[in-house]
PDB file of N, CA and C in Angstrom:
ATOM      1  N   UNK A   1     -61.526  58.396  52.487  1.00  0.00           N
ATOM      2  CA  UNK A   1     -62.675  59.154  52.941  1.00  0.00           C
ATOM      3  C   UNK A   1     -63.380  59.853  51.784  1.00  0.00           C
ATOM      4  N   UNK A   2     -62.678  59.519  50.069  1.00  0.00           N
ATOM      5  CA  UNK A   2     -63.300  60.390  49.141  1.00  0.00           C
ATOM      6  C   UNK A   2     -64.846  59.652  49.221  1.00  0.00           C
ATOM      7  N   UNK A   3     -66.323  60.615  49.130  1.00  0.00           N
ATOM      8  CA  UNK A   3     -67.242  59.686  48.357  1.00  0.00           C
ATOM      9  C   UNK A   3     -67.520  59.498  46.911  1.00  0.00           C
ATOM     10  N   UNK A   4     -68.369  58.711  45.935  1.00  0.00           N
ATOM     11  CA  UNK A   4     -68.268  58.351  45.115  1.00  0.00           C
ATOM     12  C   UNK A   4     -69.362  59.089  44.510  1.00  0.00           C
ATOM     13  N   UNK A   5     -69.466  60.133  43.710  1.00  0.00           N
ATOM     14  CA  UNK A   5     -70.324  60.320  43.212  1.00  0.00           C
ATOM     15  C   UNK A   5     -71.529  59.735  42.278  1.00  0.00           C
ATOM     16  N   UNK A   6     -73.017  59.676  42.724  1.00  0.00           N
ATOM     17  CA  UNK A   6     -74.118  58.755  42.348  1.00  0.00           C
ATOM     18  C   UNK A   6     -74.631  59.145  40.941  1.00  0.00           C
ATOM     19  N   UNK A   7     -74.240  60.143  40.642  1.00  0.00           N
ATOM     20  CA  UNK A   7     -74.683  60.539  39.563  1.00  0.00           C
ATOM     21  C   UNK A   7     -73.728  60.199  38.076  1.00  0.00           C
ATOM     22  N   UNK A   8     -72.418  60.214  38.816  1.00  0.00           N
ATOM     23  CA  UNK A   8     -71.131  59.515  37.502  1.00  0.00           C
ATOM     24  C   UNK A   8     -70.820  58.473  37.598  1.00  0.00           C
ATOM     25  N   UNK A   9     -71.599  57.450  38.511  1.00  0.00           N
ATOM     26  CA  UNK A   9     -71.588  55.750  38.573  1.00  0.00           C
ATOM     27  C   UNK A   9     -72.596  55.231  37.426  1.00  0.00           C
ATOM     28  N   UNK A  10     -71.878  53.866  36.845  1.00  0.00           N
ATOM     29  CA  UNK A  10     -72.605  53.386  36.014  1.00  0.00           C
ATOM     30  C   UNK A  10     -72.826  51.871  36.176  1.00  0.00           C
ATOM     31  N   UNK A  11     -73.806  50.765  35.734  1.00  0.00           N
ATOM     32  CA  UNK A  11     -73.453  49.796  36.133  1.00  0.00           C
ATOM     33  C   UNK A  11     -73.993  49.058  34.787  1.00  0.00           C
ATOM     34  N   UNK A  12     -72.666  47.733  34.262  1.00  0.00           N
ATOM     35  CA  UNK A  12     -72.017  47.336  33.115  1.00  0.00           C
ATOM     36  C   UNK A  12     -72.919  46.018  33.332  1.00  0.00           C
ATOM     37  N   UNK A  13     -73.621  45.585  32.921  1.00  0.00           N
ATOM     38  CA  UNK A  13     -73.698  43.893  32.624  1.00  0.00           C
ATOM     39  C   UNK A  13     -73.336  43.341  32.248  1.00  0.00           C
ATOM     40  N   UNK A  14     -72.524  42.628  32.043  1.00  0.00           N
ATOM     41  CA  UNK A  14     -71.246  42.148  31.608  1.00  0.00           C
ATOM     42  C   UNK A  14     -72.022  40.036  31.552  1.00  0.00           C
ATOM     43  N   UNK A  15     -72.501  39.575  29.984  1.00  0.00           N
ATOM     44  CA  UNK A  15     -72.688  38.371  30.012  1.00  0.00           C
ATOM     45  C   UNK A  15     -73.864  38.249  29.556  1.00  0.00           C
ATOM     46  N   UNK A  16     -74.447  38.594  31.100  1.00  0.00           N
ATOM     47  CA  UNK A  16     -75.896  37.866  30.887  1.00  0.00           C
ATOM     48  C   UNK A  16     -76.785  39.400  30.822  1.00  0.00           C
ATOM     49  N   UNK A  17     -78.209  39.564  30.389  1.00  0.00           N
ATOM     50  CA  UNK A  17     -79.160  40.297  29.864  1.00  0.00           C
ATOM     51  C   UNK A  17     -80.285  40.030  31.730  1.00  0.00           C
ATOM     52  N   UNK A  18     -79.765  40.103  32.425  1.00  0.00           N
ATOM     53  CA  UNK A  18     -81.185  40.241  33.766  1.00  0.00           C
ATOM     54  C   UNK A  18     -81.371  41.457  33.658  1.00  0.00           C
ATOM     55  N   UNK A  19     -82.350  42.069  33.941  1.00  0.00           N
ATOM     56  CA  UNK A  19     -82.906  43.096  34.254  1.00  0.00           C
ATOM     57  C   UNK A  19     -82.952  43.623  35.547  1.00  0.00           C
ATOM     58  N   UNK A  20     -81.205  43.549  36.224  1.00  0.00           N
ATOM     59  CA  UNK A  20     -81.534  43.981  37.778  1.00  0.00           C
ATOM     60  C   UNK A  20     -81.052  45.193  38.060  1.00  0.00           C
ATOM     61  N   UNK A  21     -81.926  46.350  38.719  1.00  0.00           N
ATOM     62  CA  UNK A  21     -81.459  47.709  39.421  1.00  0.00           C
ATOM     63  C   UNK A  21     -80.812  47.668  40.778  1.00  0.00           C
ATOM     64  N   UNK A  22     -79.476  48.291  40.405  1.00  0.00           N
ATOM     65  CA  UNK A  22     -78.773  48.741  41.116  1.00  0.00           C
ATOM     66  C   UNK A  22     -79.280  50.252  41.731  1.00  0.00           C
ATOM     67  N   UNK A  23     -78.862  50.822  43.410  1.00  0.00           N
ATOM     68  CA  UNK A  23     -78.890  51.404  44.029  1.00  0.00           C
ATOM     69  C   UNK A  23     -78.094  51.929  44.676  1.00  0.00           C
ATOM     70  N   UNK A  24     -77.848  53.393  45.128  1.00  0.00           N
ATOM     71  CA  UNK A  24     -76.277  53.975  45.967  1.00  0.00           C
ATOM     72  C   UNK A  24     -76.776  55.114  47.053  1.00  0.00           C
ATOM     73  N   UNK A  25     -76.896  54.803  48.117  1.00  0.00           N
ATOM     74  CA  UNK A  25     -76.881  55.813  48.536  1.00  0.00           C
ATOM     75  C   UNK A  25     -76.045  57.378  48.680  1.00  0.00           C
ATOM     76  N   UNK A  26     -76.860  58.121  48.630  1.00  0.00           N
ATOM     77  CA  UNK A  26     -76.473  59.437  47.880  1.00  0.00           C
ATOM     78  C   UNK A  26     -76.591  60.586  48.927  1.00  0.00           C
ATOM     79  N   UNK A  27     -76.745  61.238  49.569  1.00  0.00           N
ATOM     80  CA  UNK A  27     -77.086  62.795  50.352  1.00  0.00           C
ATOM     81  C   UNK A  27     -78.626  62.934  50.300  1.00  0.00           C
ATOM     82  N   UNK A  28     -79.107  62.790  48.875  1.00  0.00           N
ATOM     83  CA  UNK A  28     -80.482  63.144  48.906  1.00  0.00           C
ATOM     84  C   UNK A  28     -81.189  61.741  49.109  1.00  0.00           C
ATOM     85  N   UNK A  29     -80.691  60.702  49.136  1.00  0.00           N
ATOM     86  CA  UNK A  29     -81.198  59.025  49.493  1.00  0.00           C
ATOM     87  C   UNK A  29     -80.825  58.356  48.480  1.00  0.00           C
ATOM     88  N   UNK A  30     -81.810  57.227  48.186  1.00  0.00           N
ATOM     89  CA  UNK A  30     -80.957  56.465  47.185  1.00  0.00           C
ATOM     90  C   UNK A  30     -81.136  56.559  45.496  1.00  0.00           C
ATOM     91  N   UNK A  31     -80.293  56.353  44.959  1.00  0.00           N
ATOM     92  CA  UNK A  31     -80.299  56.866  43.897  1.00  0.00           C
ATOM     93  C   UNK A  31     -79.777  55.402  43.231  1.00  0.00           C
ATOM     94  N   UNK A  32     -80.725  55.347  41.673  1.00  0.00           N
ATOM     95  CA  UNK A  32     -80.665  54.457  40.850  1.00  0.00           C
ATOM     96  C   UNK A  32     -79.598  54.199  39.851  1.00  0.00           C
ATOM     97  N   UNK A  33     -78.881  53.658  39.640  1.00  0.00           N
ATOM     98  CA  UNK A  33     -77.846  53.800  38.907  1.00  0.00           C
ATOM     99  C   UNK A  33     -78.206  53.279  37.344  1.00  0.00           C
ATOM    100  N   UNK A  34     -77.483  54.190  36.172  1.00  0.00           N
ATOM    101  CA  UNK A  34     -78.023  53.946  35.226  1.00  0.00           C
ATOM    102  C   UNK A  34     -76.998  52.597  34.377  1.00  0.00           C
ATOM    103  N   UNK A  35     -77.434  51.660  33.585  1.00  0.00           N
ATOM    104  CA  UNK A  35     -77.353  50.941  33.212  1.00  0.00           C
ATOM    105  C   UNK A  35     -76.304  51.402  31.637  1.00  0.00           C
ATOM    106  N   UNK A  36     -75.430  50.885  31.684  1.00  0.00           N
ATOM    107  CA  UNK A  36     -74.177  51.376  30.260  1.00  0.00           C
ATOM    108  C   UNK A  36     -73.835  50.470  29.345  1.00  0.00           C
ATOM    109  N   UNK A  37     -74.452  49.796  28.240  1.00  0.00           N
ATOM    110  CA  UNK A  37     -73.886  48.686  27.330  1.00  0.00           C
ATOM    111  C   UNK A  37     -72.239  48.501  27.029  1.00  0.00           C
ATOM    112  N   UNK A  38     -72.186  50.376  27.017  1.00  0.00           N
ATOM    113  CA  UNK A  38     -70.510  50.183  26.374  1.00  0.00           C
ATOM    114  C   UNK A  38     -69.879  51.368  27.132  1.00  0.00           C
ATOM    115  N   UNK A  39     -68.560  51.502  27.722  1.00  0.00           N
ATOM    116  CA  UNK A  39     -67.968  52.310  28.528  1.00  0.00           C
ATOM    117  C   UNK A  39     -66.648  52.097  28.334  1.00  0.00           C
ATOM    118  N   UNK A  40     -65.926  53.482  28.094  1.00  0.00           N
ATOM    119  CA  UNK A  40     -64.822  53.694  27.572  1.00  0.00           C
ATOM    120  C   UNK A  40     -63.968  54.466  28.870  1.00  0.00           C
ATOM    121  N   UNK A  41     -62.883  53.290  29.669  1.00  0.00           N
ATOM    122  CA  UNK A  41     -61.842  54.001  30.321  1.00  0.00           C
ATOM    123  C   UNK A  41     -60.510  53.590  30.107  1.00  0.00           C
ATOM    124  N   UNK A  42     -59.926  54.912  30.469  1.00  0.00           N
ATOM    125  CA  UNK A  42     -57.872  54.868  30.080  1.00  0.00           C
ATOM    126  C   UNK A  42     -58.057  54.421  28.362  1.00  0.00           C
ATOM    127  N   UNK A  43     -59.192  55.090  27.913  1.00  0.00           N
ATOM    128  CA  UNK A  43     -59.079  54.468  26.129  1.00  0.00           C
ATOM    129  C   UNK A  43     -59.721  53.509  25.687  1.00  0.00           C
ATOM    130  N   UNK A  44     -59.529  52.333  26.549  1.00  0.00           N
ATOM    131  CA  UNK A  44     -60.046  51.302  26.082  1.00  0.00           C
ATOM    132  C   UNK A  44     -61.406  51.129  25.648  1.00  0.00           C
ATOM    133  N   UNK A  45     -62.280  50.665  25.222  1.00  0.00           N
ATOM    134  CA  UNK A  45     -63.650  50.508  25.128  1.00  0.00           C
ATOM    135  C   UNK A  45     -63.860  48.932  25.677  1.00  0.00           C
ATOM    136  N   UNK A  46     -65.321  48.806  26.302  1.00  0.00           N
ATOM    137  CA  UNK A  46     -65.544  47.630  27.119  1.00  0.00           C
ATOM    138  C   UNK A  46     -67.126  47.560  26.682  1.00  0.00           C
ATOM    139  N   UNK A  47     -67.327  46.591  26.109  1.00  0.00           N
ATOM    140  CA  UNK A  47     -68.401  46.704  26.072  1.00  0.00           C
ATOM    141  C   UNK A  47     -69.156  44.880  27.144  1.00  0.00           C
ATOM    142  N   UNK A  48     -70.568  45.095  27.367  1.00  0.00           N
ATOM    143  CA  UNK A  48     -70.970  44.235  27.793  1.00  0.00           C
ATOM    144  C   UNK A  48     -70.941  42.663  27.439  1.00  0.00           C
ATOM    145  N   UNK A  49     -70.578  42.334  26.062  1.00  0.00           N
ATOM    146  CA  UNK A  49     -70.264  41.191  25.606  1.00  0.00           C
ATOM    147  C   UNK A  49     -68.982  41.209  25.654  1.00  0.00           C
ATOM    148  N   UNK A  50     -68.150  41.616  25.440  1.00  0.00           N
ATOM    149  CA  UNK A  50     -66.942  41.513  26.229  1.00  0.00           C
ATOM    150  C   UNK A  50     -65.932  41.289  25.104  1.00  0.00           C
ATOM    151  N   UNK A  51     -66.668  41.760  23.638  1.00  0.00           N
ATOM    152  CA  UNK A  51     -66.001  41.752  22.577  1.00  0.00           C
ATOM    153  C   UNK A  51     -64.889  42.742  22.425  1.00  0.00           C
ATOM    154  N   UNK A  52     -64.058  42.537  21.532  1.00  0.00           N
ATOM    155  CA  UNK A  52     -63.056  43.872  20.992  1.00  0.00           C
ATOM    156  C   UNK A  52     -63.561  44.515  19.813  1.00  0.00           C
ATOM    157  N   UNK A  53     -64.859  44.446  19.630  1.00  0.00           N
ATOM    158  CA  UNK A  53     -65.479  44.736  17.674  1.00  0.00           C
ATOM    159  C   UNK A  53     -65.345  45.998  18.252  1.00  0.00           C
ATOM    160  N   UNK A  54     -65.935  46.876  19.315  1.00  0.00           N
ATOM    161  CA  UNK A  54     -65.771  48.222  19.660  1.00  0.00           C
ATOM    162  C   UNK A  54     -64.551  49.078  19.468  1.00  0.00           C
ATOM    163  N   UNK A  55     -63.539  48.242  20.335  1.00  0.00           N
ATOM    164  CA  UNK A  55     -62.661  48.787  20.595  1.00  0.00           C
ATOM    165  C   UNK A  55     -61.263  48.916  18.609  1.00  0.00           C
ATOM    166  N   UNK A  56     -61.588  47.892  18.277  1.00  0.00           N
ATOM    167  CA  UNK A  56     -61.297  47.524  16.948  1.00  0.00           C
ATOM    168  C   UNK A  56     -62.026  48.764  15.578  1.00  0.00           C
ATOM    169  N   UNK A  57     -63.150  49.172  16.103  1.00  0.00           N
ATOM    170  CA  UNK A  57     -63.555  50.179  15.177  1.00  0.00           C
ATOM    171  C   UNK A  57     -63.121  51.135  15.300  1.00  0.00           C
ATOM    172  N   UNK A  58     -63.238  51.500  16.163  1.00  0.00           N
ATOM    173  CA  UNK A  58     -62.655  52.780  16.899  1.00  0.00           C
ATOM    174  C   UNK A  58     -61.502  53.096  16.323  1.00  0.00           C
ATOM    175  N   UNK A  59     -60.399  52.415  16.563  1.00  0.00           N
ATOM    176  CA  UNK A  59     -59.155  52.815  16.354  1.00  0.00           C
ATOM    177  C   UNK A  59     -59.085  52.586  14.886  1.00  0.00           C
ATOM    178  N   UNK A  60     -59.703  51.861  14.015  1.00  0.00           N
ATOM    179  CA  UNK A  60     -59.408  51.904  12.581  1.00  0.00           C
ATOM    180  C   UNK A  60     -59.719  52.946  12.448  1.00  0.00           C
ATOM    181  N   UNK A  61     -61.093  53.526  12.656  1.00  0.00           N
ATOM    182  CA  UNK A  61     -61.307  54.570  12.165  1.00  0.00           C
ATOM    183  C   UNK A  61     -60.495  56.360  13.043  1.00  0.00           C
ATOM    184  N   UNK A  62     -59.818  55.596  13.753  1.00  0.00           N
ATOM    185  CA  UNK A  62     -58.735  56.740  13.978  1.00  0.00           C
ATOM    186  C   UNK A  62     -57.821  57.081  13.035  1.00  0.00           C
ATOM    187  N   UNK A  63     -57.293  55.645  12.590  1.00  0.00           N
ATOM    188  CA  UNK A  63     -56.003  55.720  11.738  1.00  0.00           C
ATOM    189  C   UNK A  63     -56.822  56.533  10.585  1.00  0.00           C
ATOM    190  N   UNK A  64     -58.000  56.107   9.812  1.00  0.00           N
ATOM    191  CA  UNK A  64     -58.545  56.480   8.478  1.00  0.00           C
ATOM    192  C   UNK A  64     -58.408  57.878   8.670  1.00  0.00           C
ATOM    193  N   UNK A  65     -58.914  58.522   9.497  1.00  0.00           N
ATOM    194  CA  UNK A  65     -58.766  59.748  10.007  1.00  0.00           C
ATOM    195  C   UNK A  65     -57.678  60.850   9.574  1.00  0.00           C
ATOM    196  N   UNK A  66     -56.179  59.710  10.178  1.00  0.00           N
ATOM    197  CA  UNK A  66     -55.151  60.303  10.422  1.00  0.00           C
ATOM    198  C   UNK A  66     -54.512  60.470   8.413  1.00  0.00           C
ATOM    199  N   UNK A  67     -55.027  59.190   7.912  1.00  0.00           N
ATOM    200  CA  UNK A  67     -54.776  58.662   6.875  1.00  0.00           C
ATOM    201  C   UNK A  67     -55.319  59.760   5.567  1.00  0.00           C
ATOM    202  N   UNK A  68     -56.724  60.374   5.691  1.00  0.00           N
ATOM    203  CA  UNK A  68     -57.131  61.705   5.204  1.00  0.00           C
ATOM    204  C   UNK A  68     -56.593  62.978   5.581  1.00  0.00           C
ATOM    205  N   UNK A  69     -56.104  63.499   6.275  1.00  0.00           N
ATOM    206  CA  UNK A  69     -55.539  64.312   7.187  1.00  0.00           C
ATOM    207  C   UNK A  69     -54.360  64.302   6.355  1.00  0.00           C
ATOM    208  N   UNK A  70     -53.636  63.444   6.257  1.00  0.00           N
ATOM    209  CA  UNK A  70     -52.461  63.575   5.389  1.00  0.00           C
ATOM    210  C   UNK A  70     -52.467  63.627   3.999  1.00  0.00           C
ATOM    211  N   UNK A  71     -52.972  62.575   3.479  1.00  0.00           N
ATOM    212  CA  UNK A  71     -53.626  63.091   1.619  1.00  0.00           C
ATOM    213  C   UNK A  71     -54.377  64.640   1.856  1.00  0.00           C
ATOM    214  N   UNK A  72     -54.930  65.048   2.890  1.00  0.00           N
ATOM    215  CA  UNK A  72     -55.453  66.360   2.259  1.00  0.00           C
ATOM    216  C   UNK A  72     -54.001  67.513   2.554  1.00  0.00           C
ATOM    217  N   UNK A  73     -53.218  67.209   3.402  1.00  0.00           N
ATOM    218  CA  UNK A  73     -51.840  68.137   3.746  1.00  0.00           C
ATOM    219  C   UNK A  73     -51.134  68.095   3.002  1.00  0.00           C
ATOM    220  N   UNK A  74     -50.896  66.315   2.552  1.00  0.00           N
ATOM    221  CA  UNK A  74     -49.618  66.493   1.590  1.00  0.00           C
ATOM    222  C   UNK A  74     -49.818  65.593   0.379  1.00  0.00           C
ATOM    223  N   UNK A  75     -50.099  66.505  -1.164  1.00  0.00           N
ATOM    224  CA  UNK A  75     -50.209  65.744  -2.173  1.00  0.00           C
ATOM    225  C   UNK A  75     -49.298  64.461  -2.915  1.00  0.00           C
ATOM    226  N   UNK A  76     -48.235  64.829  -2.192  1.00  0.00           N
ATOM    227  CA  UNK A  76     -47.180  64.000  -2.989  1.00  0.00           C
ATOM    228  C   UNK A  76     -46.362  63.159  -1.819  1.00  0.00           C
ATOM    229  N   UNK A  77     -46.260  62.110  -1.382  1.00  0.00           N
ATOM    230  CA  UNK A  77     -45.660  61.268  -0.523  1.00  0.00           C
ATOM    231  C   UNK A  77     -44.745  60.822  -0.875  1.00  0.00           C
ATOM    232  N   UNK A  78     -43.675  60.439  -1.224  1.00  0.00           N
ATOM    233  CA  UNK A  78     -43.240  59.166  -1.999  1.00  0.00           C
ATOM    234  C   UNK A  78     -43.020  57.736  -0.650  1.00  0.00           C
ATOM    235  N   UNK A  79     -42.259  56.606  -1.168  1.00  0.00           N
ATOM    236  CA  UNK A  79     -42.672  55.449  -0.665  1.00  0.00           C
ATOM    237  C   UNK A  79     -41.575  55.770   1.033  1.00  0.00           C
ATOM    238  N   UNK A  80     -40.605  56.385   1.070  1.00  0.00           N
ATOM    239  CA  UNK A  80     -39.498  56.734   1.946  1.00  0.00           C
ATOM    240  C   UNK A  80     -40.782  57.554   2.788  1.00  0.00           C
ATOM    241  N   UNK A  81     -40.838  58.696   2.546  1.00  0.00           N
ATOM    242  CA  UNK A  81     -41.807  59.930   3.720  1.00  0.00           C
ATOM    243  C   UNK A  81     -42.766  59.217   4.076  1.00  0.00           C
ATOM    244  N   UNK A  82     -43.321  58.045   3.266  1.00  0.00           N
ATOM    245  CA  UNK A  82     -44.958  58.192   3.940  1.00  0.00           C
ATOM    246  C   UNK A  82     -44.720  56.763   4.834  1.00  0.00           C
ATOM    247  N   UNK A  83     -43.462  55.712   4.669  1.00  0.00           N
ATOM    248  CA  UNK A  83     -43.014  55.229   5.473  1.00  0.00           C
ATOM    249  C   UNK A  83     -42.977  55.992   6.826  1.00  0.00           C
ATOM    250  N   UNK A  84     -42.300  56.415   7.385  1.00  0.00           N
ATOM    251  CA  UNK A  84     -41.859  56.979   8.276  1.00  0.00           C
ATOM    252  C   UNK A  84     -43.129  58.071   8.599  1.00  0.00           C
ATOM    253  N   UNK A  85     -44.212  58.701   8.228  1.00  0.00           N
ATOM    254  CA  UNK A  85     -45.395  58.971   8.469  1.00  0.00           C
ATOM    255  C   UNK A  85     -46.330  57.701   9.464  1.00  0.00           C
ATOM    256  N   UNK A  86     -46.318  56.320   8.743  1.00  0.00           N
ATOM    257  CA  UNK A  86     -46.871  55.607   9.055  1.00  0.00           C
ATOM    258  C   UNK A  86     -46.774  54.984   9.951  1.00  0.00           C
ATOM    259  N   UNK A  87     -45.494  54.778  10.788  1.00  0.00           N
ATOM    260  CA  UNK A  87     -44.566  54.751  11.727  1.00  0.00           C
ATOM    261  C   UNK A  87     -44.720  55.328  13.199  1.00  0.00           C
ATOM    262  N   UNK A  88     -45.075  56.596  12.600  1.00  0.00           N
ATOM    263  CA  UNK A  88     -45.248  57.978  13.580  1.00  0.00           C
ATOM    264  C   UNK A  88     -46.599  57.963  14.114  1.00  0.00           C
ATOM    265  N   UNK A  89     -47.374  58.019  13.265  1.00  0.00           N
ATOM    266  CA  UNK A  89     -48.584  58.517  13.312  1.00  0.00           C
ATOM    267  C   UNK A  89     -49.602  57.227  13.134  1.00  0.00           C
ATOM    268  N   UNK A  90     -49.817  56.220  12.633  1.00  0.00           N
ATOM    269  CA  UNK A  90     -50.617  55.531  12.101  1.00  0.00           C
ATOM    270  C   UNK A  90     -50.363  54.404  13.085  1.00  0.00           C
ATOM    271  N   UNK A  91     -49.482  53.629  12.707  1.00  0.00           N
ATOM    272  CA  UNK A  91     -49.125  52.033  13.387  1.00  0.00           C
ATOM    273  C   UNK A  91     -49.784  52.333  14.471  1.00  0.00           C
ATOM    274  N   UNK A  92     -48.919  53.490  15.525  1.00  0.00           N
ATOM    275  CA  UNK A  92     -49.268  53.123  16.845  1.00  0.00           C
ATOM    276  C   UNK A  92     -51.382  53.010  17.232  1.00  0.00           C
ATOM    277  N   UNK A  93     -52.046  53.796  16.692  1.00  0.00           N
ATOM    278  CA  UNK A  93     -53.529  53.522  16.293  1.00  0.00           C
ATOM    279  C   UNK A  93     -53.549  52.174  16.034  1.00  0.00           C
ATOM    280  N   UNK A  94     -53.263  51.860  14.942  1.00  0.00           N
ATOM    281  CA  UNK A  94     -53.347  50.269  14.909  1.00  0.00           C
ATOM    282  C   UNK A  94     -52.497  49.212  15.948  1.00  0.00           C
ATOM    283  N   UNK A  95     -52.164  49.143  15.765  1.00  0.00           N
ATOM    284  CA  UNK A  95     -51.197  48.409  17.266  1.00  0.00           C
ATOM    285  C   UNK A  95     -52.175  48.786  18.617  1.00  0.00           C
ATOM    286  N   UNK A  96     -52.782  50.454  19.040  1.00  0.00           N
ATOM    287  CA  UNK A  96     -53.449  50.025  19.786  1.00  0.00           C
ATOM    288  C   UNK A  96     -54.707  49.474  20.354  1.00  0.00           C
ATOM    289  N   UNK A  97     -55.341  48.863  19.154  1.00  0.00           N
ATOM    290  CA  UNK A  97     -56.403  48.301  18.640  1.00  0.00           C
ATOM    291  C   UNK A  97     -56.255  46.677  18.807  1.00  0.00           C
ATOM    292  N   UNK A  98     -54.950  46.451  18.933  1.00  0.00           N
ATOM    293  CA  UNK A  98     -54.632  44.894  19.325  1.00  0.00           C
ATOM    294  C   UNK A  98     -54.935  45.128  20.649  1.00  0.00           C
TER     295      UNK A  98
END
């Protein structure tokens, strides 16, 4: 019995490029739904071509992130700590980019 709110619906084209409007009825009547190239749920990114280049940037540039974050915390790593850094913190970013 939940309804769906018209205003946080989006609608994905997924393929092909038509130019067709979608509609929902709403309380105040009908309402147009806006059109989203790229939409990100549970993490993932989805975009309308149906590529992973999105979802693939994203998370590199998480790890790079994580990867500065640590050269600016800790000057001196050696090959043992920053193992086990990379492990922790990094892989799983990459891994979830597969």
């Amino acid at each position: 019995m939940l309804e769906f709110n018209a205003s946080k619906c989006k609608v994905m084209h997924v393929v092909h490029k038509l130019n067709t409007k979608y509609f929902m009825n709403d309380k105040d009547g009908n309402m147009e739904l806006s059109a989203a190239p790229e939409e990100k749920d549970l993490g993932v990114y989805f975009t309308s071509d149906l590529k992973p280049c999105t979802q693939c940037i994203k998370c590199a540039a998480k790890a790079r992130s994580i990867i500065g974050m640590l050269r600016h915390n800790f000057k001196r790593l050696d090959k043992n700590y920053f193992l086990v850094v990379y492990k922790t913190y990094i892989r799983l970013h990459l891994e979830y980019c597969i």
